[in-house]
PDB file of N, CA and C in Angstrom:
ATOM      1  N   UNK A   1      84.707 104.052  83.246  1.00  0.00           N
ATOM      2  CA  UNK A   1      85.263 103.358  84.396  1.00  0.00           C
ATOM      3  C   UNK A   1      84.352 103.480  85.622  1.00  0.00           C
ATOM      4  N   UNK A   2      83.618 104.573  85.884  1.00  0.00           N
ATOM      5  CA  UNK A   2      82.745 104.800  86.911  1.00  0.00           C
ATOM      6  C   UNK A   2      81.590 103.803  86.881  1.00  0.00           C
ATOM      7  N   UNK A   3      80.891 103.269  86.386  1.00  0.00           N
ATOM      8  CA  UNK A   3      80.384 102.401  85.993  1.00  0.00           C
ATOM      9  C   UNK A   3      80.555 101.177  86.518  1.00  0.00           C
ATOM     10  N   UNK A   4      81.739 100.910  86.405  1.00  0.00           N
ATOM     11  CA  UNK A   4      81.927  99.574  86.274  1.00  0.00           C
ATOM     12  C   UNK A   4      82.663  99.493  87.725  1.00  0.00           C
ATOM     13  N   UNK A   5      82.808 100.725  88.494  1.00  0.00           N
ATOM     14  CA  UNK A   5      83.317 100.594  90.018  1.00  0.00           C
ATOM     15  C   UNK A   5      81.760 100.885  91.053  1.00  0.00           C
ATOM     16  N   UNK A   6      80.743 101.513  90.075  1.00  0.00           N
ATOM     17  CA  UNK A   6      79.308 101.342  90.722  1.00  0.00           C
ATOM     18  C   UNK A   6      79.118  99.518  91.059  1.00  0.00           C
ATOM     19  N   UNK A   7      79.143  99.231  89.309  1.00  0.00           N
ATOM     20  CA  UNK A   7      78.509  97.981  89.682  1.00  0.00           C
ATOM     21  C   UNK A   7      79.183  96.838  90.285  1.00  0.00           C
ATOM     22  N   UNK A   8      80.362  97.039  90.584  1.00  0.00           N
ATOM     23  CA  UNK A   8      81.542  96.095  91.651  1.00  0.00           C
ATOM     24  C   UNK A   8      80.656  96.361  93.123  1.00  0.00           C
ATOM     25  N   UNK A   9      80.611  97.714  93.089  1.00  0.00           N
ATOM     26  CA  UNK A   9      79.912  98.164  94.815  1.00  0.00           C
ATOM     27  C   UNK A   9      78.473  97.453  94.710  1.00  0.00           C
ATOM     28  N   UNK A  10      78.106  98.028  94.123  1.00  0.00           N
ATOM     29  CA  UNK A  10      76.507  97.173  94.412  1.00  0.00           C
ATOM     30  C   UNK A  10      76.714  95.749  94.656  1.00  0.00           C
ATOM     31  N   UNK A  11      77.288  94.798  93.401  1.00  0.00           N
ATOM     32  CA  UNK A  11      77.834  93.315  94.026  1.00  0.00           C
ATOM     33  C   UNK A  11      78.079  93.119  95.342  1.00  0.00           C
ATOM     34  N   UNK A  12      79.100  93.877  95.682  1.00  0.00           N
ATOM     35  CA  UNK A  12      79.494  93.892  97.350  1.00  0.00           C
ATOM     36  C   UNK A  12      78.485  93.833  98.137  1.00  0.00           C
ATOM     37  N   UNK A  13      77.536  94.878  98.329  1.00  0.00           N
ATOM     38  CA  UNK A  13      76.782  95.197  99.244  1.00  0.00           C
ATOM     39  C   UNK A  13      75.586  94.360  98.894  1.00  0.00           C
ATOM     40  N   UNK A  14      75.313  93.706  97.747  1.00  0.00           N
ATOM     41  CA  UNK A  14      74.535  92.314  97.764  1.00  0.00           C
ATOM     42  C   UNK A  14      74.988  91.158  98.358  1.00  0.00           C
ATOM     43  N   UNK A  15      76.242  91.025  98.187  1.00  0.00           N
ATOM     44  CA  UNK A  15      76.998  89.912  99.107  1.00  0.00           C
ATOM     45  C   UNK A  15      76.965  90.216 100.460  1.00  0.00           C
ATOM     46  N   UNK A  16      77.330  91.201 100.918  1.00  0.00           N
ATOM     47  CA  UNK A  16      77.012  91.831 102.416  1.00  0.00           C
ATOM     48  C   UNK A  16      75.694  91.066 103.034  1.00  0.00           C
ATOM     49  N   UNK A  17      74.487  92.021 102.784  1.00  0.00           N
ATOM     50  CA  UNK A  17      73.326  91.739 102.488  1.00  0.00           C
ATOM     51  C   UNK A  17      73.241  90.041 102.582  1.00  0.00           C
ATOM     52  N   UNK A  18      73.064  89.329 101.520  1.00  0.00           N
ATOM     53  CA  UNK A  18      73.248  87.736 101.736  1.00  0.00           C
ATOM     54  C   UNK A  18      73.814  87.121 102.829  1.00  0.00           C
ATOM     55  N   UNK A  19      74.995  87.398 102.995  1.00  0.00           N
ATOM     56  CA  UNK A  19      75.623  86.528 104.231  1.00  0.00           C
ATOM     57  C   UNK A  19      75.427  87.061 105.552  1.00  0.00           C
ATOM     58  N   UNK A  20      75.069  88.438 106.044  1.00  0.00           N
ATOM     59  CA  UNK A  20      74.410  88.963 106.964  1.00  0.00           C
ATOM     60  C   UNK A  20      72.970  88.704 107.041  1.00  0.00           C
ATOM     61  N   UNK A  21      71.951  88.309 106.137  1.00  0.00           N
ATOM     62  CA  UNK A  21      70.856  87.360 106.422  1.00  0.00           C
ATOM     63  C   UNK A  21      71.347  85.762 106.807  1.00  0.00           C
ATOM     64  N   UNK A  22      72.282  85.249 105.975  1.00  0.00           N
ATOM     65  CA  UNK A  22      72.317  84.005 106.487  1.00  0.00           C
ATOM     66  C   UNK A  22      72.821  83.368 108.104  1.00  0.00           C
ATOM     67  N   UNK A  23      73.731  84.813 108.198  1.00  0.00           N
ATOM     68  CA  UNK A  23      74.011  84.493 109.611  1.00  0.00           C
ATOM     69  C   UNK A  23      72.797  85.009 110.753  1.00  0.00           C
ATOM     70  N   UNK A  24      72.298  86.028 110.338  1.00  0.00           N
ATOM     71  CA  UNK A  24      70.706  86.288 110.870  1.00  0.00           C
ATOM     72  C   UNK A  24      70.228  84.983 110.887  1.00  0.00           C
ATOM     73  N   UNK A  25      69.744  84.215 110.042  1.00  0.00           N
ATOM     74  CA  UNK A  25      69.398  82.979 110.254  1.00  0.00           C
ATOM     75  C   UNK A  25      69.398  82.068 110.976  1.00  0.00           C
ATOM     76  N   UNK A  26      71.048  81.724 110.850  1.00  0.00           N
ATOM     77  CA  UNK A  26      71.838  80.823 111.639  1.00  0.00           C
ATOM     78  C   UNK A  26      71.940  80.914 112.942  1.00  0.00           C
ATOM     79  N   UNK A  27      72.220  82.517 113.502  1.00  0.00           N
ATOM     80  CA  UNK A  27      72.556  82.617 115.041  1.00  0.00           C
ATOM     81  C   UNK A  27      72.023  83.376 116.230  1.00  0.00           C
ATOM     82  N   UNK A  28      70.393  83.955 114.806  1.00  0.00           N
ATOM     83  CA  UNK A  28      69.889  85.001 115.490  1.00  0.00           C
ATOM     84  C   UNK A  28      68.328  84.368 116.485  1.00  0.00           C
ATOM     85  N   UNK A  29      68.148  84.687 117.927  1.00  0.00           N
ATOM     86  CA  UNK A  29      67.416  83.923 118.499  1.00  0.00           C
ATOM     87  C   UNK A  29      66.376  84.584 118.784  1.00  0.00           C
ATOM     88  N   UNK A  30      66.558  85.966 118.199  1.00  0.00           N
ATOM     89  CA  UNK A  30      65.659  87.096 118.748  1.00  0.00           C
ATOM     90  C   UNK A  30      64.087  87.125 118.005  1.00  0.00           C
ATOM     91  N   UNK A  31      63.725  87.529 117.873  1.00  0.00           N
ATOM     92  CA  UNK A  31      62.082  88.096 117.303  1.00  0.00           C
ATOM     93  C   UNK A  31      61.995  89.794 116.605  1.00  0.00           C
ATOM     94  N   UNK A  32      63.433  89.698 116.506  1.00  0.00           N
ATOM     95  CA  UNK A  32      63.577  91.397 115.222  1.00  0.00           C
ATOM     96  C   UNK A  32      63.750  91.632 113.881  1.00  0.00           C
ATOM     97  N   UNK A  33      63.152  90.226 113.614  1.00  0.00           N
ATOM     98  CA  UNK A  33      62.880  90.190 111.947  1.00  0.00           C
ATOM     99  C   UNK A  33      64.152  90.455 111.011  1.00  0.00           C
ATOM    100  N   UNK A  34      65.563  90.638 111.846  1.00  0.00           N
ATOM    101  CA  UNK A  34      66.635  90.961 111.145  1.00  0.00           C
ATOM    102  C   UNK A  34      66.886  90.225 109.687  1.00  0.00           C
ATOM    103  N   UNK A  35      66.838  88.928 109.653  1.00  0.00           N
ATOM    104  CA  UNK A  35      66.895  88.415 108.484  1.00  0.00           C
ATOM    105  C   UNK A  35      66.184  88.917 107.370  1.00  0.00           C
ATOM    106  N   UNK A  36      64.249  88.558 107.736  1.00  0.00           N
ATOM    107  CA  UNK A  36      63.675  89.196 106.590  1.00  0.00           C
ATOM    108  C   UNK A  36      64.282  91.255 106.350  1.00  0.00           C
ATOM    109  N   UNK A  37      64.484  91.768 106.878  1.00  0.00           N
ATOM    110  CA  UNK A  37      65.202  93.042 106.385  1.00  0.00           C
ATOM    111  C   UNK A  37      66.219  92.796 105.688  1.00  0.00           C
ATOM    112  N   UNK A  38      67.190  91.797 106.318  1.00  0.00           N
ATOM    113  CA  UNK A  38      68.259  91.937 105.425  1.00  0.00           C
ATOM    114  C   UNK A  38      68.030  91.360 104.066  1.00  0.00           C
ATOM    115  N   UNK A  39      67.394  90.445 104.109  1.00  0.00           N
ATOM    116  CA  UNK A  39      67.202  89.893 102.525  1.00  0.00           C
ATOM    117  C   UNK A  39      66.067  90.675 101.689  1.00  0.00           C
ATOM    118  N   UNK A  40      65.617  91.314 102.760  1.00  0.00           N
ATOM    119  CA  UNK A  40      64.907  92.548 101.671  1.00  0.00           C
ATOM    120  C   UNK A  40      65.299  93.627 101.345  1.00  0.00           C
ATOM    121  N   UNK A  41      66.476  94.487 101.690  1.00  0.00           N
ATOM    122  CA  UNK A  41      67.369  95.278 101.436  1.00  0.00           C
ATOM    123  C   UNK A  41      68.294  94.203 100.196  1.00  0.00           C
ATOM    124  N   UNK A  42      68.807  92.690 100.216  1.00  0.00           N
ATOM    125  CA  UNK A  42      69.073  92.509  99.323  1.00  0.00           C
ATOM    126  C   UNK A  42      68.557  92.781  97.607  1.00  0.00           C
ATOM    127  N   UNK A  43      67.129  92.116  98.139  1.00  0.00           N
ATOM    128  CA  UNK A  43      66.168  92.776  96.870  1.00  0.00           C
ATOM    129  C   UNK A  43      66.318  93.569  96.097  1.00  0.00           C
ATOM    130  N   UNK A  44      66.004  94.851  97.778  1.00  0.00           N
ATOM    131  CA  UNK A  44      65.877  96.207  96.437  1.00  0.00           C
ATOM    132  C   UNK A  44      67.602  96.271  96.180  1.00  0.00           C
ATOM    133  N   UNK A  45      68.828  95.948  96.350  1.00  0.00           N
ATOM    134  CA  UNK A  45      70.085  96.340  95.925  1.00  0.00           C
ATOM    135  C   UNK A  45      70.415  95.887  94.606  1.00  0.00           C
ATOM    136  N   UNK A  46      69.221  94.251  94.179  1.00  0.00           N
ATOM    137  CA  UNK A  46      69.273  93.702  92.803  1.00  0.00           C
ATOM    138  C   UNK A  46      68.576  94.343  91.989  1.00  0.00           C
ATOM    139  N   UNK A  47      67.524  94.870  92.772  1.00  0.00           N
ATOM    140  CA  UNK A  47      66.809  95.739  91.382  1.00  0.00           C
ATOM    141  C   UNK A  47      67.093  97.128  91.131  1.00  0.00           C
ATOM    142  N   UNK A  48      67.746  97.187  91.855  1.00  0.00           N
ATOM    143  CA  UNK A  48      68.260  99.025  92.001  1.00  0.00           C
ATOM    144  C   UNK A  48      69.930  98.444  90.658  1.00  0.00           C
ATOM    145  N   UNK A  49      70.270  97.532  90.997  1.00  0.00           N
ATOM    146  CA  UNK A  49      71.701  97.302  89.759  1.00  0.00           C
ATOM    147  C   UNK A  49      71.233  96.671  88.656  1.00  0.00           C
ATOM    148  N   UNK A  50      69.997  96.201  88.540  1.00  0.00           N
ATOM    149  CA  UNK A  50      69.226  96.018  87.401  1.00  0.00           C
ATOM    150  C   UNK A  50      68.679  97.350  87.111  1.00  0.00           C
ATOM    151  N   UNK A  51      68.021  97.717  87.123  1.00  0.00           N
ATOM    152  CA  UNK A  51      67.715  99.359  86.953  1.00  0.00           C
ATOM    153  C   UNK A  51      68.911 100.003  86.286  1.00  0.00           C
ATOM    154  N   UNK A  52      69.896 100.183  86.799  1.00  0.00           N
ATOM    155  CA  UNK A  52      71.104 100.813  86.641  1.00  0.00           C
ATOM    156  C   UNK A  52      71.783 100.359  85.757  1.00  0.00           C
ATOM    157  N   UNK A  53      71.762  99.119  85.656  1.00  0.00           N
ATOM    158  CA  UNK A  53      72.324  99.037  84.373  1.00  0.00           C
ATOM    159  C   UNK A  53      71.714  98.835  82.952  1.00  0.00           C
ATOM    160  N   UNK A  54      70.137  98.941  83.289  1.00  0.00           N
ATOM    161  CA  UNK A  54      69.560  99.535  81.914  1.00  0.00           C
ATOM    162  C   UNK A  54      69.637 100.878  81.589  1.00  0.00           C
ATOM    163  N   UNK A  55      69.812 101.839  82.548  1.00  0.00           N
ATOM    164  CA  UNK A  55      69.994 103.179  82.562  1.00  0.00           C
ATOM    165  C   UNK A  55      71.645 103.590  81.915  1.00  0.00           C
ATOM    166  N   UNK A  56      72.217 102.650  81.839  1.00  0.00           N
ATOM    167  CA  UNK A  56      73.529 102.866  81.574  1.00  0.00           C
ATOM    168  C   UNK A  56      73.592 102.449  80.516  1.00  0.00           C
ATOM    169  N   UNK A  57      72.841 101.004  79.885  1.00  0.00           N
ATOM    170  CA  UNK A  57      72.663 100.910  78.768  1.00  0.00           C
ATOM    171  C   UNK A  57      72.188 101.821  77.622  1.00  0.00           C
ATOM    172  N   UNK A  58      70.975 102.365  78.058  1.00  0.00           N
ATOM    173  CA  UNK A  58      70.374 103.616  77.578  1.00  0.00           C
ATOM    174  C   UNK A  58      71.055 104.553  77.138  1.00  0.00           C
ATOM    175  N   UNK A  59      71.846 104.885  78.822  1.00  0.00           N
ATOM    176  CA  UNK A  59      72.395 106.360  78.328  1.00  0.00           C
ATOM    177  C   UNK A  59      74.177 106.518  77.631  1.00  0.00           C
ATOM    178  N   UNK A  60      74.327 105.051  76.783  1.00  0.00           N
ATOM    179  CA  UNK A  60      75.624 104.575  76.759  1.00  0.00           C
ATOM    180  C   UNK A  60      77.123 104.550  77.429  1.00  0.00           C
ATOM    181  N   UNK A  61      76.544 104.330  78.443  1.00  0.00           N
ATOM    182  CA  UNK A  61      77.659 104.384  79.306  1.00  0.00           C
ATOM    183  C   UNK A  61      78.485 103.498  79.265  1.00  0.00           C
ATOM    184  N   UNK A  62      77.796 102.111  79.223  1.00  0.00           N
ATOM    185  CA  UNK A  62      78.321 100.490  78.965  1.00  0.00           C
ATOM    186  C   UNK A  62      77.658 100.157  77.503  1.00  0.00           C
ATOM    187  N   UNK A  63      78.313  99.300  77.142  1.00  0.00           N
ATOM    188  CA  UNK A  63      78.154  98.125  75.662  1.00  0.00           C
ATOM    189  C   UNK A  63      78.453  97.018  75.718  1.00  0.00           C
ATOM    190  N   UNK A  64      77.473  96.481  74.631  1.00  0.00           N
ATOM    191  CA  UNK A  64      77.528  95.088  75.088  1.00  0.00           C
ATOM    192  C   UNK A  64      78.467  94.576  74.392  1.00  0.00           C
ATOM    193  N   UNK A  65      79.492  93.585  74.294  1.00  0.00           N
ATOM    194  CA  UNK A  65      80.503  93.225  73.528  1.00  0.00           C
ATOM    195  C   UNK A  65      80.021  91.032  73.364  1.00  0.00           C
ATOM    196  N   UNK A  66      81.051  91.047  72.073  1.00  0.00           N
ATOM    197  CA  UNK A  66      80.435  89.882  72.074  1.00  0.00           C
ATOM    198  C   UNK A  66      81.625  88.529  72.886  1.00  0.00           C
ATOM    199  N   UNK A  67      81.210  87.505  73.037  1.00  0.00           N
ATOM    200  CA  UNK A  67      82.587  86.510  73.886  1.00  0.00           C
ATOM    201  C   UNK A  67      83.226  86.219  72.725  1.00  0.00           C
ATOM    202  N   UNK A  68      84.595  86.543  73.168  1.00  0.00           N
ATOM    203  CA  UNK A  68      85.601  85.689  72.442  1.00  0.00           C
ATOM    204  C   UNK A  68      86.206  86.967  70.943  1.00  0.00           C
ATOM    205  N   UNK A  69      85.376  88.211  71.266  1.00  0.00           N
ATOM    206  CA  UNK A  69      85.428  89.018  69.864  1.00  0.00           C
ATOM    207  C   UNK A  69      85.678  90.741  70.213  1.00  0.00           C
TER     208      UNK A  69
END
């Protein structure tokens, strides 16, 4: 179960991440690079739950199941 409440959080805080760059985007007038940070903190949050969930694969934490079975 721990697992699978990691990888809900990471989702989150990629969504965070995303829409806090886009509004960086949208409303920010400044010259503090906020956007590119935020979408680069998105980055590493995808490869850090890619990572993680080969590590979980590995260390069988999760399995893969098939659709419909």
């Amino acid at each position: 179960m721990l697992p699978k409440i990691i990888v809900v959080l990471f989702l989150l805080a990629i969504l965070v991440a995303l829409f806090s760059g886009a509004v960086f985007l949208l409303k920010d007038t400044s010259d503090k690079r906020r956007t590119l940070r935020s979408l680069t903190w998105r980055v590493i949050l995808q490869l850090s739950l890619l990572l993680f969930l080969v590590a979980a694969y590995y260390f069988g934490w999760i399995h893969p199941h098939g659709v419909g079975g």
